[in-house]
Protein backbone atom coordinates (compact mmCIF):
# COMPACT_ATOMS: atom_id res chain seq x y z
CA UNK A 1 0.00 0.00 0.00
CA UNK A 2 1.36 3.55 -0.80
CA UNK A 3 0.36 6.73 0.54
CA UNK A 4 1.40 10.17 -1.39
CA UNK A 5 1.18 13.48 -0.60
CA UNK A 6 3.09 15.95 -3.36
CA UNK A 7 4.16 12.74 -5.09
CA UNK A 8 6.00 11.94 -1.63
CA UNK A 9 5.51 8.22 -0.27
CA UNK A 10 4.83 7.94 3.38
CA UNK A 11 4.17 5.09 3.93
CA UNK A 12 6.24 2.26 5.42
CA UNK A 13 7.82 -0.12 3.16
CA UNK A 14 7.95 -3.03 5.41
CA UNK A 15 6.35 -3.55 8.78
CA UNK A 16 9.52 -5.19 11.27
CA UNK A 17 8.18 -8.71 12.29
CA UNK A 18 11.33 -10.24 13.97
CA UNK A 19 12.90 -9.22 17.10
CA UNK A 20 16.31 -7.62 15.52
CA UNK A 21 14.07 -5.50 13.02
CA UNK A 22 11.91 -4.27 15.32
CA UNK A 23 14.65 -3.06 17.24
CA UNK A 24 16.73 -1.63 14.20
CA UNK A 25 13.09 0.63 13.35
CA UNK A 26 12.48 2.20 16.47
CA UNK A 27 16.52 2.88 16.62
CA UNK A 28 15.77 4.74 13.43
CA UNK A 29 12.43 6.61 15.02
CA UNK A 30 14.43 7.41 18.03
CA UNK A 31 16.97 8.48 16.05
CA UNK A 32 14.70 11.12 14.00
CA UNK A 33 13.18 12.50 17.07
CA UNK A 34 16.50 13.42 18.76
CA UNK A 35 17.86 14.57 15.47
CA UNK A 36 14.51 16.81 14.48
CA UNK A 37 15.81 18.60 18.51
CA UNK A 38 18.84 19.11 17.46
CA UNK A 39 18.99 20.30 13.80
CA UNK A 40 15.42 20.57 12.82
CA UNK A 41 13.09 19.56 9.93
CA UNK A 42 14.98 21.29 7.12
CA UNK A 43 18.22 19.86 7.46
CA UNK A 44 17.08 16.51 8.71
CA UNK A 45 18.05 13.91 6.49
CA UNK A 46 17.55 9.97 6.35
CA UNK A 47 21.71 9.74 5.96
CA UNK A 48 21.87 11.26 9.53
CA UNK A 49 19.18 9.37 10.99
CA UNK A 50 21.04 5.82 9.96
CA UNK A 51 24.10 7.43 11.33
CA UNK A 52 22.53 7.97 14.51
CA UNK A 53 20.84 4.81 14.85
CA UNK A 54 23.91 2.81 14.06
CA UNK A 55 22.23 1.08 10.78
CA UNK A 56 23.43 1.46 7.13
CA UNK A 57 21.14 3.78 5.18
CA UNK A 58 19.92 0.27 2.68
CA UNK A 59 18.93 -0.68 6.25
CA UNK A 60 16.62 2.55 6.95
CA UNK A 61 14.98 2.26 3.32
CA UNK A 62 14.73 -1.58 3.71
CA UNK A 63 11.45 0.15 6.32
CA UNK A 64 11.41 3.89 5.24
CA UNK A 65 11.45 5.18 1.93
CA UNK A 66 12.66 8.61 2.44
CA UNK A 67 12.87 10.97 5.53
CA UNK A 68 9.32 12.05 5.34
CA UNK A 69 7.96 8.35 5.83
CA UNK A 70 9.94 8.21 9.17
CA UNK A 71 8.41 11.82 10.24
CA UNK A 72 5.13 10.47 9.11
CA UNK A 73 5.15 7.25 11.95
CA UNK A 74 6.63 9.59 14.43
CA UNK A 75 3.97 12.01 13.66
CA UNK A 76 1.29 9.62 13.66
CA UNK A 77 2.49 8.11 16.93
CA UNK A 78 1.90 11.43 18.67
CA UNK A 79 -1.59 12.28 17.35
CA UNK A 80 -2.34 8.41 18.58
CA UNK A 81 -1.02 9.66 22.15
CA UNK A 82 -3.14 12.72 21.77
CA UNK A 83 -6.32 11.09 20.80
CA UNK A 84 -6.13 8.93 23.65
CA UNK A 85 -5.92 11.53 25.95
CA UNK A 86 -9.21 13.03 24.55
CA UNK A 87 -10.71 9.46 24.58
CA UNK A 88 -9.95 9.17 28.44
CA UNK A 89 -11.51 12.44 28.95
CA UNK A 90 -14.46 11.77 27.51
CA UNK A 91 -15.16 8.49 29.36
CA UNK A 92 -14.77 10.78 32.54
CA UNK A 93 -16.48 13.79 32.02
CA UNK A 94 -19.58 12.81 29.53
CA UNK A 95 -22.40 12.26 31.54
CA UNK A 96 -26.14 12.89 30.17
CA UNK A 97 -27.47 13.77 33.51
CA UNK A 98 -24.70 16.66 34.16
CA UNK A 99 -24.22 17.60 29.84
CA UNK A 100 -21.79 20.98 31.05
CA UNK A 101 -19.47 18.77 32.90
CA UNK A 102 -17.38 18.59 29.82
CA UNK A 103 -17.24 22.25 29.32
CA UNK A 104 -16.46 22.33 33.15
CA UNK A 105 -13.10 20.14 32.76
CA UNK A 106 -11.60 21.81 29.47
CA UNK A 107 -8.28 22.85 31.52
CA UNK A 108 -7.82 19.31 32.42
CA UNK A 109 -8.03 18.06 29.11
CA UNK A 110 -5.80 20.53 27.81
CA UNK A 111 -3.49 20.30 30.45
CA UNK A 112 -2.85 16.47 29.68
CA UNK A 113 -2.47 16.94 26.23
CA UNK A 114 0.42 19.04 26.68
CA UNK A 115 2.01 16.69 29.40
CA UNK A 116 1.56 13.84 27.19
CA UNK A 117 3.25 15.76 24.48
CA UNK A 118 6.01 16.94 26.42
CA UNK A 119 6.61 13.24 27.58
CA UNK A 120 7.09 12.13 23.64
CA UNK A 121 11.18 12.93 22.63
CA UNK A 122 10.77 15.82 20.54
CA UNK A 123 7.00 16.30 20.77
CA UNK A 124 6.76 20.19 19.90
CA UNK A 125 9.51 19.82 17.21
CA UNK A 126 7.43 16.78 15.66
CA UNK A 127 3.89 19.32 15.80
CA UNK A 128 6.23 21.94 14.25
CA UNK A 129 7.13 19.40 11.34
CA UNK A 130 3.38 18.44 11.13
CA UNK A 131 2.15 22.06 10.24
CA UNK A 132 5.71 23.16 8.44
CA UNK A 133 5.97 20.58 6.10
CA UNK A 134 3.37 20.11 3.72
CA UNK A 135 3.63 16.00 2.75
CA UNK A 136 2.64 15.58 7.06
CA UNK A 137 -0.12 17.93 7.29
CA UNK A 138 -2.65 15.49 6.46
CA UNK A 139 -1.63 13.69 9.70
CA UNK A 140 -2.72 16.34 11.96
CA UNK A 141 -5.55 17.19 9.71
CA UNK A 142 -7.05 13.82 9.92
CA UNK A 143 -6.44 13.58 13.37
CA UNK A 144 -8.14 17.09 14.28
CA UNK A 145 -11.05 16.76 11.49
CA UNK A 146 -11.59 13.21 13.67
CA UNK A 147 -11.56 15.03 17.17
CA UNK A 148 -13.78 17.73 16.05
CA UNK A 149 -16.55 14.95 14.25
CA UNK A 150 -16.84 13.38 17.74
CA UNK A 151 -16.74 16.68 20.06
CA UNK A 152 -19.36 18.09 17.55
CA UNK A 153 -21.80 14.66 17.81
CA UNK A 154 -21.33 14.28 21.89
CA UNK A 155 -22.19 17.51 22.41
CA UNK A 156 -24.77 17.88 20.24
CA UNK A 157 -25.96 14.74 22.08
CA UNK A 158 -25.57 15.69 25.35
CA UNK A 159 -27.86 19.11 24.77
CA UNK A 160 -30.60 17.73 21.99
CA UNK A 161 -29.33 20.14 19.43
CA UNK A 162 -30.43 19.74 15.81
CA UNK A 163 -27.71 18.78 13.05
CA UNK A 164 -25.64 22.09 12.32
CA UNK A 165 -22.78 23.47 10.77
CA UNK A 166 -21.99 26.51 12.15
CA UNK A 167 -22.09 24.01 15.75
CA UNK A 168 -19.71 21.98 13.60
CA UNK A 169 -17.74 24.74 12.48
CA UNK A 170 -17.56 25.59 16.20
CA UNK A 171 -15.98 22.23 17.28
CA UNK A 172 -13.43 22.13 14.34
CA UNK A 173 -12.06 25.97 15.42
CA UNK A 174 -12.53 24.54 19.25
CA UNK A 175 -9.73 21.84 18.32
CA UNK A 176 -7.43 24.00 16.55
CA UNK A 177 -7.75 26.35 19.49
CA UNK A 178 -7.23 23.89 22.23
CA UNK A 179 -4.05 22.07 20.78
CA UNK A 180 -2.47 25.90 19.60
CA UNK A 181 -2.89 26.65 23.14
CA UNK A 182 -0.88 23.12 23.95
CA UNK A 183 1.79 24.37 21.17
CA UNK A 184 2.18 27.87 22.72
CA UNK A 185 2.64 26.50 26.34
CA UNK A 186 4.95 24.47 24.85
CA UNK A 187 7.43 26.01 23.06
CA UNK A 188 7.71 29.64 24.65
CA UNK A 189 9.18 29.50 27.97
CA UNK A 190 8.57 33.37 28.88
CA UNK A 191 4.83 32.52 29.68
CA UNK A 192 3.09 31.34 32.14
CA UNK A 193 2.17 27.46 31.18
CA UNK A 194 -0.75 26.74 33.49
CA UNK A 195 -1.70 30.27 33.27
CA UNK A 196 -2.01 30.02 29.31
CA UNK A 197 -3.97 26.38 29.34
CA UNK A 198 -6.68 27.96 32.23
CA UNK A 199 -7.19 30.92 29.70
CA UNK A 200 -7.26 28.68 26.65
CA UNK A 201 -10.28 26.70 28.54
CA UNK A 202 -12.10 29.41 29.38
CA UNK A 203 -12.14 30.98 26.20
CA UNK A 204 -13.24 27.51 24.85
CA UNK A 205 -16.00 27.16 27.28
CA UNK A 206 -17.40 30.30 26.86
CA UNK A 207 -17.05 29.74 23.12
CA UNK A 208 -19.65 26.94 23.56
CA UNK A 209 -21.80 28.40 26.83
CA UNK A 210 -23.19 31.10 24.12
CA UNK A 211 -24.88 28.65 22.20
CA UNK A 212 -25.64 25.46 24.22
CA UNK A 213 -29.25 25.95 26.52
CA UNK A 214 -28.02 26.80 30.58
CA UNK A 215 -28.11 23.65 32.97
CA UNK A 216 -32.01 22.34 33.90
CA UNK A 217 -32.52 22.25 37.58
């Protein structure tokens, strides 16, 4: 199976099944995420990343077919991570007897995005590479577009609204929001970090309070 964006395959050539090759790809992954610290997406290259990883480059393309297909898994990886987190937070916090609950617990969720991102090697530098780099967008945009389908349908749920799109519209932009916020506490140092999540949740909650009906007592 081959995946293209710009005429680029991303895809994986091979999946490892024995021991040794599983080991020699995520050498090569691990490799790419301390290299993409160090000298960034532009100068990346899949020369350095068998260098680092100790393999010869016929090794990396045996799994990889160019540096954009290891980005890709890396990339991947993290929005799996992500979506979890927003999984786990809905189990918690959607209940149909208390629908606002979720609005109530927005800095939580955002707040374990961005530890869970911070706990990947390279996490902002690998969000960086998903909006710099235009063969990886689709990666986040997939991810996000997925998010947004399922905040959109539980909350529509929860408060008996009617099909939409300007409440769809709403939970797309409430994504992008929420995970810029993540970014920004992420990778600028001079502010605040659990000062800029708070505010990010707020403005997301009262983004949604103006349009969803006030709590029935």
């Amino acid at each position: 199976m081959v995946d293209t964006r710009d005429g680029i395959e991303l895809l994986e050539k091979n999946q490892p099944r024995q021991e040794r090759a599983k080991q020699t790809y995520e050498a090569i992954l691990r490799a790419a995420a301390e290299l993409l610290i160090e000298v960034g997406v532009e100068r990346i290259s899949t020369n350095m990343m068998a260098e680092r990883a100790g393999v010869t480059v016929p090794a990396l393309y045996r799994y990889f077919p160019n540096k954009y297909a290891v980005l890709y898994v890396l990339g991947a990886r993290l929005m799996d991570r992500q979506n979890k987190v927003f999984q786990d937070w809905f189990l918690r916090y959607v209940e149909p007897e208390n629908p606002h609950l979720l609005l109530n617990n927005i800095t939580e969720l955002l707040q374990q995005i961005y530890l869970e991102t911070g706990g990947v090697t390279a996490g902002i530098q690998i969000l960086q590479s998903l909006r710099a780099v235009a063969p990886l967008q689709d990666v986040r945009l997939k991810s996000h577009r997925m998010l947004a389908e399922q905040f959109y349908r539980t909350v529509a749920h929860l408060f008996d609204l009617p099909p939409d799109e300007r409440i769809a519209a709403r939970a797309r932009v409430s994504i992008e929001t929420g995970y810029s916020v993540v970014e920004m506490a992420l990778e600028d140092d001079t502010v605040d970090r659990n000062a800029v999540l708070e505010e990010g949740a707020h403005m997301i909650s009262l983004y949604w309070r103006e349009v969803l009906p006030p709590v029935q007592r």
